[in-house]
C-alpha atoms as a PDB file:
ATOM      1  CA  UNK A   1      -0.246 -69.859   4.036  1.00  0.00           C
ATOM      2  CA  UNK A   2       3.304 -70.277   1.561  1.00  0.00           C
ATOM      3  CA  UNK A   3       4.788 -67.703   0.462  1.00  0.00           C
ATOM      4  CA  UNK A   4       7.104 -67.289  -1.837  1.00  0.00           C
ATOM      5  CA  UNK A   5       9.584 -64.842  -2.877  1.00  0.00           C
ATOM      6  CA  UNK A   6      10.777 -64.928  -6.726  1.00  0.00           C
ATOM      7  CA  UNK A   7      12.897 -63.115  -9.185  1.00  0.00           C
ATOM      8  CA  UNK A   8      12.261 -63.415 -12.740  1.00  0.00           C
ATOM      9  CA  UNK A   9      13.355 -61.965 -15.967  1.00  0.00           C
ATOM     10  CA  UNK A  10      10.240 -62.361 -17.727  1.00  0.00           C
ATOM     11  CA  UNK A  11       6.899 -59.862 -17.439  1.00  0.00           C
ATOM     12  CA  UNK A  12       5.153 -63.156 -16.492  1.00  0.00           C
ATOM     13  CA  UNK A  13       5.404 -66.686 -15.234  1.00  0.00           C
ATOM     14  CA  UNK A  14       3.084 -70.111 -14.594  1.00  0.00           C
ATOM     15  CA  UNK A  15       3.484 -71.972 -11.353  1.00  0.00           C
ATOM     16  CA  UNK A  16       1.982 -75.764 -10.564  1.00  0.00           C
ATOM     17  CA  UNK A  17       2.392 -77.384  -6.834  1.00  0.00           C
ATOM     18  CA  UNK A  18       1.965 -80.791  -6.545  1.00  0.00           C
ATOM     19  CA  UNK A  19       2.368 -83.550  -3.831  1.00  0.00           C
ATOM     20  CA  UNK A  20       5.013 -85.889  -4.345  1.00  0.00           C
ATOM     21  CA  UNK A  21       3.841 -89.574  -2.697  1.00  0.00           C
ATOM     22  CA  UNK A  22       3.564 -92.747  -4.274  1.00  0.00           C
ATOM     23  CA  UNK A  23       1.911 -90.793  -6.998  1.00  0.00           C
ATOM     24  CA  UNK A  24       2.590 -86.812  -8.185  1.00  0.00           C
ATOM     25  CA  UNK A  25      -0.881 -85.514  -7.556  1.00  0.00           C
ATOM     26  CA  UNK A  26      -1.415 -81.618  -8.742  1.00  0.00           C
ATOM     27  CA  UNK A  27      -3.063 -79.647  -6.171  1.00  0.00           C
ATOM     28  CA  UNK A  28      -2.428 -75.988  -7.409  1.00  0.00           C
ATOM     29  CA  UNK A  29      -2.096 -74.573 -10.823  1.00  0.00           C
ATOM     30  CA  UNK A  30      -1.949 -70.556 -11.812  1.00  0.00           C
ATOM     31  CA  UNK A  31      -0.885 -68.152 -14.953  1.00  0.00           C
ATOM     32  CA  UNK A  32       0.137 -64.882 -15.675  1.00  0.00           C
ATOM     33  CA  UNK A  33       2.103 -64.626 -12.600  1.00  0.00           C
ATOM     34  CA  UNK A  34       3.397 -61.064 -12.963  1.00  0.00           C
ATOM     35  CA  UNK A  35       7.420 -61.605 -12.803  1.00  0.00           C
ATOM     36  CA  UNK A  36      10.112 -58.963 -11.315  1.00  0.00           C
ATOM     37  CA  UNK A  37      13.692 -59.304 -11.205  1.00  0.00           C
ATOM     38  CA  UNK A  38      16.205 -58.289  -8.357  1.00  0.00           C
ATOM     39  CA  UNK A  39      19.436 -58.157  -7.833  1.00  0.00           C
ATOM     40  CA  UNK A  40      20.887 -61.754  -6.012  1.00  0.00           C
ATOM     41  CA  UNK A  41      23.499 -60.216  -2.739  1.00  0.00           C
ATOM     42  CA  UNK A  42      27.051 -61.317  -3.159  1.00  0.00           C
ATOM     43  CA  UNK A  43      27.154 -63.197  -0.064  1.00  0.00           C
ATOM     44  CA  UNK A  44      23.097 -64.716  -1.007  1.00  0.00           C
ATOM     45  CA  UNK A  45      24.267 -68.378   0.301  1.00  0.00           C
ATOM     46  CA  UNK A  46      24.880 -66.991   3.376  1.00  0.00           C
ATOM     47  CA  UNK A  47      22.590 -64.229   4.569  1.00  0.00           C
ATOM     48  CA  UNK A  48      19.628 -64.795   1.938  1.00  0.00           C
ATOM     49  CA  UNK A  49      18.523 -62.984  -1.316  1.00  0.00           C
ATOM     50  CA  UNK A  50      16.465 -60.860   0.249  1.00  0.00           C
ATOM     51  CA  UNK A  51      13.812 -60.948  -2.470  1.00  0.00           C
ATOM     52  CA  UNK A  52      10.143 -59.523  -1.624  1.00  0.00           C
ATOM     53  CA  UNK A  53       7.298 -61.949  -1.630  1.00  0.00           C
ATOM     54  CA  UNK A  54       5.759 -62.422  -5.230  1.00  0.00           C
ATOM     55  CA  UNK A  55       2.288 -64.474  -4.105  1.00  0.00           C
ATOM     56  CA  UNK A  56       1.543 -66.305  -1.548  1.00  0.00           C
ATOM     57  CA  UNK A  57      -0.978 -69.710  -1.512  1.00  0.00           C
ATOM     58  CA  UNK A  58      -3.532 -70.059   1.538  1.00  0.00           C
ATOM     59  CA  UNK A  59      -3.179 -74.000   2.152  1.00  0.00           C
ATOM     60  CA  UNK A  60      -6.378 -76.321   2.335  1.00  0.00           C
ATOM     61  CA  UNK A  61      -7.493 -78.157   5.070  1.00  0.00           C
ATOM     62  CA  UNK A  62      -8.375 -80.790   2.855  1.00  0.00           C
ATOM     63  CA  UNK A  63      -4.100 -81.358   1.465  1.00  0.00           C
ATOM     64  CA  UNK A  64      -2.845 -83.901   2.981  1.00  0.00           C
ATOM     65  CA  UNK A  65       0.491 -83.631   5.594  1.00  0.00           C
ATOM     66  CA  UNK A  66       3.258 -83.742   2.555  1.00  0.00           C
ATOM     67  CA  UNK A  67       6.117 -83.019   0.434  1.00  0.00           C
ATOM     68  CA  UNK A  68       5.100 -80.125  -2.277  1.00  0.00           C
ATOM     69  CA  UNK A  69       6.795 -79.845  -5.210  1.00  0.00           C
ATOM     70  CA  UNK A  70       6.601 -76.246  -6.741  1.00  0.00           C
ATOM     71  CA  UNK A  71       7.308 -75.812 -10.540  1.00  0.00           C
ATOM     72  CA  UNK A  72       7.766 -72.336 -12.285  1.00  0.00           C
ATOM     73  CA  UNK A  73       7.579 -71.999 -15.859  1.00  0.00           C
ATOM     74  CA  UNK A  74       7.864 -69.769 -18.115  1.00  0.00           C
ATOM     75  CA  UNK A  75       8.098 -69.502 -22.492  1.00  0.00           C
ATOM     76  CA  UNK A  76       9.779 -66.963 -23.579  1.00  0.00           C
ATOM     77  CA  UNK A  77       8.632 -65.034 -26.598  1.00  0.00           C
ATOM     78  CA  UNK A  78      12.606 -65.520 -28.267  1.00  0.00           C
ATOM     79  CA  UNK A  79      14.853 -67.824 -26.590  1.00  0.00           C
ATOM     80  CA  UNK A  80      14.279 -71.242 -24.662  1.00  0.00           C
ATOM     81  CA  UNK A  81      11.976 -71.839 -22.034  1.00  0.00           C
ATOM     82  CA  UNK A  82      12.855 -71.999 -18.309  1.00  0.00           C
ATOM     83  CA  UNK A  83      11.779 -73.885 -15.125  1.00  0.00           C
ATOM     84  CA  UNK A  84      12.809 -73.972 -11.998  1.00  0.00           C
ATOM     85  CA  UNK A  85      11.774 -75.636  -8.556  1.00  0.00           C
ATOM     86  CA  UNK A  86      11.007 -74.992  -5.253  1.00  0.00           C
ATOM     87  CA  UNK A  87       9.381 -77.193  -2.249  1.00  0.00           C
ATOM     88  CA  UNK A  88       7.448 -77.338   1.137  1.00  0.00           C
ATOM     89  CA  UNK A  89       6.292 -79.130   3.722  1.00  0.00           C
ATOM     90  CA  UNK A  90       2.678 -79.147   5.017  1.00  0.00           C
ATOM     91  CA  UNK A  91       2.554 -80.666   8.878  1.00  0.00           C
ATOM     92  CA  UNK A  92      -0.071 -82.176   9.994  1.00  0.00           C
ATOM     93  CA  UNK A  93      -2.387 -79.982  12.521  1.00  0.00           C
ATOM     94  CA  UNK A  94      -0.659 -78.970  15.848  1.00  0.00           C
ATOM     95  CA  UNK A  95      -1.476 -81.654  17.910  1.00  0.00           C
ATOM     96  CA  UNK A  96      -3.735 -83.805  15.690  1.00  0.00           C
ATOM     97  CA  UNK A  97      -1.164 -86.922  14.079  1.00  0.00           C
ATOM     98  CA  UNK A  98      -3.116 -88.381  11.048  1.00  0.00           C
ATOM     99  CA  UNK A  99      -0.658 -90.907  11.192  1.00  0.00           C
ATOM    100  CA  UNK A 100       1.284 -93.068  13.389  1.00  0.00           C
ATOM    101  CA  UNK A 101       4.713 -92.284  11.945  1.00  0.00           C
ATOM    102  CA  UNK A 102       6.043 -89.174  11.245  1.00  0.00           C
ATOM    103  CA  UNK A 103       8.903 -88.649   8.328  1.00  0.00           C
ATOM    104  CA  UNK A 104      11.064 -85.362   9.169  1.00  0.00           C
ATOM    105  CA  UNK A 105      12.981 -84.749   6.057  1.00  0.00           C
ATOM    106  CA  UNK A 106      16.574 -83.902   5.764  1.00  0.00           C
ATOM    107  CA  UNK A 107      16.441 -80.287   4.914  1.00  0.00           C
ATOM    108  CA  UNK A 108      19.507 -79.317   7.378  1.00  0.00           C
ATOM    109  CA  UNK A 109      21.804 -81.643   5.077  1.00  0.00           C
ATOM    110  CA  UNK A 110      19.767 -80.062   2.071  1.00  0.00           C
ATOM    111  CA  UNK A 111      20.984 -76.507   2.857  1.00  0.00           C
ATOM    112  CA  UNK A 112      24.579 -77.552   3.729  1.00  0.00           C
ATOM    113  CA  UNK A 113      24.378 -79.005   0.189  1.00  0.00           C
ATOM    114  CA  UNK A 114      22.904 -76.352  -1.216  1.00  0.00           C
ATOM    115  CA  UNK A 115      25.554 -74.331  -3.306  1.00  0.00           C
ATOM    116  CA  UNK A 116      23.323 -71.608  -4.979  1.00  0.00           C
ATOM    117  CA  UNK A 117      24.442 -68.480  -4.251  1.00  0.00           C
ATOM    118  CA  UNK A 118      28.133 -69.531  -4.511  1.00  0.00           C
ATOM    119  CA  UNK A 119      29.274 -71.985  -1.474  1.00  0.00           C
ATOM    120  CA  UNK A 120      27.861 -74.307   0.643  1.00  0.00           C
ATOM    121  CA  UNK A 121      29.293 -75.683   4.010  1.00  0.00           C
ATOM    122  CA  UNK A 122      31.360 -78.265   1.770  1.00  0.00           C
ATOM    123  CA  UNK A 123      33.125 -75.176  -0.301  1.00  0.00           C
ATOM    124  CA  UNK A 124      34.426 -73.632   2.961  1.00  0.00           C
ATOM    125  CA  UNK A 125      31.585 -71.738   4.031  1.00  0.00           C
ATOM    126  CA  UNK A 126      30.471 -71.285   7.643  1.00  0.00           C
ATOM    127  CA  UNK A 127      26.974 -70.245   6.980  1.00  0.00           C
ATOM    128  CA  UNK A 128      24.537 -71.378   4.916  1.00  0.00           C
ATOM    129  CA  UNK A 129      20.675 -69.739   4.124  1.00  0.00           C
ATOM    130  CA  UNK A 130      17.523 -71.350   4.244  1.00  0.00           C
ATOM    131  CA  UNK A 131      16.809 -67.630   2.385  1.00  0.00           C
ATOM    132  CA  UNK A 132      17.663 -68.748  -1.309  1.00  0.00           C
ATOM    133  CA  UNK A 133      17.060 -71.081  -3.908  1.00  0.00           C
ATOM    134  CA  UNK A 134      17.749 -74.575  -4.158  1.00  0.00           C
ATOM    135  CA  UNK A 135      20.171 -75.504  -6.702  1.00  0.00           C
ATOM    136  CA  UNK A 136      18.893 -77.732  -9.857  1.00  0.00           C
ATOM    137  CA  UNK A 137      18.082 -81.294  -8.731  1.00  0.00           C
ATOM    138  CA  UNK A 138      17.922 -81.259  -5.541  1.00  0.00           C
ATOM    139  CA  UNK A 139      14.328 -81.176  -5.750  1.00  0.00           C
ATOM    140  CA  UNK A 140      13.480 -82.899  -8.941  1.00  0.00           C
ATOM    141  CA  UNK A 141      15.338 -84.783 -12.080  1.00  0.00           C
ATOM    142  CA  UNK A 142      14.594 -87.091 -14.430  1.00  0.00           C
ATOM    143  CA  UNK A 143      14.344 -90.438 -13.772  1.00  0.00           C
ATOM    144  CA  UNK A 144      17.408 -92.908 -14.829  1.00  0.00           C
ATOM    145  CA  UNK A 145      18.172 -96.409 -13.997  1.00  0.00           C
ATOM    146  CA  UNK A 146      19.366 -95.586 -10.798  1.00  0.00           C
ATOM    147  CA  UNK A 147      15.537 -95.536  -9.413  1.00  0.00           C
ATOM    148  CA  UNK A 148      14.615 -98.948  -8.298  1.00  0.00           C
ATOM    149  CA  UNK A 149      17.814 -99.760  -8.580  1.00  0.00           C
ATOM    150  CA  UNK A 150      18.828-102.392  -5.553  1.00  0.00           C
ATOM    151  CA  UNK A 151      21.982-101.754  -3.362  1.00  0.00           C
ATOM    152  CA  UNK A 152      24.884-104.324  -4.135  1.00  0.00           C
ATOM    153  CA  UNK A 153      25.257-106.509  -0.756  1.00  0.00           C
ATOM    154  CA  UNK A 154      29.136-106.420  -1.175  1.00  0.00           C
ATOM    155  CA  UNK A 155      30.423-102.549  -1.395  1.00  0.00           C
ATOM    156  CA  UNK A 156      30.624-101.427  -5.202  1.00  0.00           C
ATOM    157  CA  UNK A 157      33.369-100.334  -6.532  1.00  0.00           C
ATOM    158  CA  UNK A 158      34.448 -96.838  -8.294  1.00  0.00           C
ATOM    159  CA  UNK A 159      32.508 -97.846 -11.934  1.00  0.00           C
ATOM    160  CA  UNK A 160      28.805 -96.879 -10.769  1.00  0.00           C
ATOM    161  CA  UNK A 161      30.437 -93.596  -8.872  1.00  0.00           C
ATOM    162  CA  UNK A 162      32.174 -92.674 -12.502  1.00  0.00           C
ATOM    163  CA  UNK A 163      28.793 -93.378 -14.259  1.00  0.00           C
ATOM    164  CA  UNK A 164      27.041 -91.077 -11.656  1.00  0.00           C
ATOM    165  CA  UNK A 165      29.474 -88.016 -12.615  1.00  0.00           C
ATOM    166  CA  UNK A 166      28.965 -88.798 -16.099  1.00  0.00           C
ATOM    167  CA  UNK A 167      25.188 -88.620 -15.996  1.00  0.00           C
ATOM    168  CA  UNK A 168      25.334 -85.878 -13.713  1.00  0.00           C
ATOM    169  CA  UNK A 169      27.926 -84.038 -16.153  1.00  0.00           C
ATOM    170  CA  UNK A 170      25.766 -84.769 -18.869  1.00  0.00           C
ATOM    171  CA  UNK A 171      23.190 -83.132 -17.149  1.00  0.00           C
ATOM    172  CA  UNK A 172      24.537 -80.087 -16.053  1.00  0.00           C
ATOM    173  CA  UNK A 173      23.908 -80.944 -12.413  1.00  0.00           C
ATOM    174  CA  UNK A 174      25.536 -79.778  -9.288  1.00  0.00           C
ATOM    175  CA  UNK A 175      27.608 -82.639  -7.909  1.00  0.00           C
ATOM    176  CA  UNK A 176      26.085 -82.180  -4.060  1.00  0.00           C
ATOM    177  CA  UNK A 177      22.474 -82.568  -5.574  1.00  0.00           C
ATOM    178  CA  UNK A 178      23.854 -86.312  -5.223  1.00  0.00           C
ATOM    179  CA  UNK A 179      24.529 -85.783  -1.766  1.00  0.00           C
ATOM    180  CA  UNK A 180      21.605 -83.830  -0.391  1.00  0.00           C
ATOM    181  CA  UNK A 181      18.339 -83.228  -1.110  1.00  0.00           C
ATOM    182  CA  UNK A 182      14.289 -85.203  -1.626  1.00  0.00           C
ATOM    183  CA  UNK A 183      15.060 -86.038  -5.500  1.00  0.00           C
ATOM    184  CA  UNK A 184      17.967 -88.769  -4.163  1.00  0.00           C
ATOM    185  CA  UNK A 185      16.781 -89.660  -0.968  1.00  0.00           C
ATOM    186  CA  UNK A 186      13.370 -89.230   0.807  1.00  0.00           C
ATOM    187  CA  UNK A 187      11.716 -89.108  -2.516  1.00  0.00           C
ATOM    188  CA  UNK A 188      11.982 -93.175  -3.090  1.00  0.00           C
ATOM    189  CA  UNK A 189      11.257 -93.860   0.241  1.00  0.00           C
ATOM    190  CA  UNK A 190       8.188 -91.832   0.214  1.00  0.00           C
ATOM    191  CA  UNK A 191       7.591 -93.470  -2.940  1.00  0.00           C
ATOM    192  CA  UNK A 192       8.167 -97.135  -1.696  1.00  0.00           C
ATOM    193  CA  UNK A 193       6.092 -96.638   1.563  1.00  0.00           C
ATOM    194  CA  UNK A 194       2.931 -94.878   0.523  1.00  0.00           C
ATOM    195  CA  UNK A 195       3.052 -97.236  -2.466  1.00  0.00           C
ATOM    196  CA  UNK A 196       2.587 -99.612   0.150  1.00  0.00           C
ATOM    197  CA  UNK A 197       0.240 -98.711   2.203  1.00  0.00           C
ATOM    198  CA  UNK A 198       1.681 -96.882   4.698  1.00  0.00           C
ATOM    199  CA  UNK A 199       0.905 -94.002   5.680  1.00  0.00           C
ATOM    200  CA  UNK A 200       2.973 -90.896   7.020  1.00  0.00           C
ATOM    201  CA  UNK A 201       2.891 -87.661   8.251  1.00  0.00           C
ATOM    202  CA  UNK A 202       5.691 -84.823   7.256  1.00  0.00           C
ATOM    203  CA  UNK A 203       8.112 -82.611   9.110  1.00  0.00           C
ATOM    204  CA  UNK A 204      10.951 -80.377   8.210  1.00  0.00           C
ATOM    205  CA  UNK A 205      14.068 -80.224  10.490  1.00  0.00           C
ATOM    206  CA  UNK A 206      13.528 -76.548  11.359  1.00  0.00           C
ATOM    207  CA  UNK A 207       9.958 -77.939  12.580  1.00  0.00           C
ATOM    208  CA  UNK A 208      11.669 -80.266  15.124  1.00  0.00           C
ATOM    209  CA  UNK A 209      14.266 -77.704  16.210  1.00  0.00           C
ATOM    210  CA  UNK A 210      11.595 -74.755  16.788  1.00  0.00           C
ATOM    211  CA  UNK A 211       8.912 -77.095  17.922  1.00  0.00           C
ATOM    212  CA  UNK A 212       9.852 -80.480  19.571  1.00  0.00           C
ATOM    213  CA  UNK A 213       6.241 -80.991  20.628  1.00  0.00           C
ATOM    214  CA  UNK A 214       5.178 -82.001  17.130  1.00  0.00           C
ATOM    215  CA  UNK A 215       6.524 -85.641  18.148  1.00  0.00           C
ATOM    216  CA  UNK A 216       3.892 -85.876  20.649  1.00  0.00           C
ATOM    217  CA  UNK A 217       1.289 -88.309  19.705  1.00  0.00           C
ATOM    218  CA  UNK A 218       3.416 -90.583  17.140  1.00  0.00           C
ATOM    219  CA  UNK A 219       4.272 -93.921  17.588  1.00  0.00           C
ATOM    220  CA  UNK A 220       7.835 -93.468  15.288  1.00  0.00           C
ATOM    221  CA  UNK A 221       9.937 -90.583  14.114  1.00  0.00           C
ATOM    222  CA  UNK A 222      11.575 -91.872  11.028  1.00  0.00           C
END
């Protein structure tokens, strides 16, 4: 079971999960999520928000070892719209591989990213929370040119870098969502390999720290 723990200035809100592979495949989808807001702690990037649990969503057996992507929407009555994201990671069964490789994601350089709440461990903080939201696009963006796009052989010079802040600038997005998080890094690998045929099973870092046994049985750790 996921739980999640939400604030939200609207009466009610819509929320889809979906695995993100070669493929986004939608595995979850509810309404009329009753919304209620709280107040976000001063110090929230470091010690958590400290928001109750809204809902929480018993997982399958049947979804697959994976990156989730969680989307929350709501339409206001007056006023724009709003969505944000969230994310998870479903393992594969304790001690039962379904594949031969096992992907554990970044999510330690995610949260030292991570500047919701104020800082992150790049602003001169010295503790970050796992407890808080993740800023916008770390987890998803639109796509630009710069999917599929192949890696000069000789280093590149400052004009791509000066067309990256302008499209992030343009976008209103965080500067360290370039630097952290799936969106700009596992997701096209992910993409790339189960396009391909190849399989994988998921992991988050906290899973390796509070349970090294999960690399028993697989042939590679990537």
């Amino acid at each position: 079971t996921v739980a999640f723990h939400c604030s939200a200035r609207v009466n009610e809100f819509a929320v889809e999960i979906a695995r993100i592979g070669a493929k986004r495949e939608v595995v979850w989808q509810r309404g009329g999520m009753p919304g209620a807001a709280y107040p976000t702690p001063a110090d929230a990037y470091a010690r958590g928000c400290g928001w109750p649990v809204a809902f929480s969503v018993p997982i399958p057996q049947d979804w697959r070892s994976g990156f989730y992507e969680v989307t929350f929407h709501t339409r206001a009555h007056t006023g724009p719209s709003a969505t944000s994201h969230a994310a998870f990671v479903v393992r594969a069964p304790a001690n039962q591989p379904t594949n031969a490789i096992l992907l554990v994601l970044a999510t330690n350089t995610y949260n030292a990213y991570n500047k919701w709440g104020g800082h992150c461990l790049y602003t001169g903080a010295t503790q970050v929370s796992f407890q808080r939201p993740w800023e916008r696009g770390f987890i998803t963006r639109p796509n630009t040119r710069y999917d599929g796009r192949v890696a000069a052989v000789a280093p590149e010079g400052d004009r791509e870098h000066q067309q990256l802040v302008r499209y992030l600038e343009a976008g209103k997005y965080p500067l360290w969502c370039a630097s952290g998080g799936w969106h700009n890094w596992e997701r096209r690998f992910v993409r790339w390999a189960e396009g391909n045929g190849i399989a994988l099973d998921y992991a988050a870092n906290s899973d390796l720290h509070f349970r090294p046994e999960i690399l028993d049985g697989y042939r590679l750790m990537v």
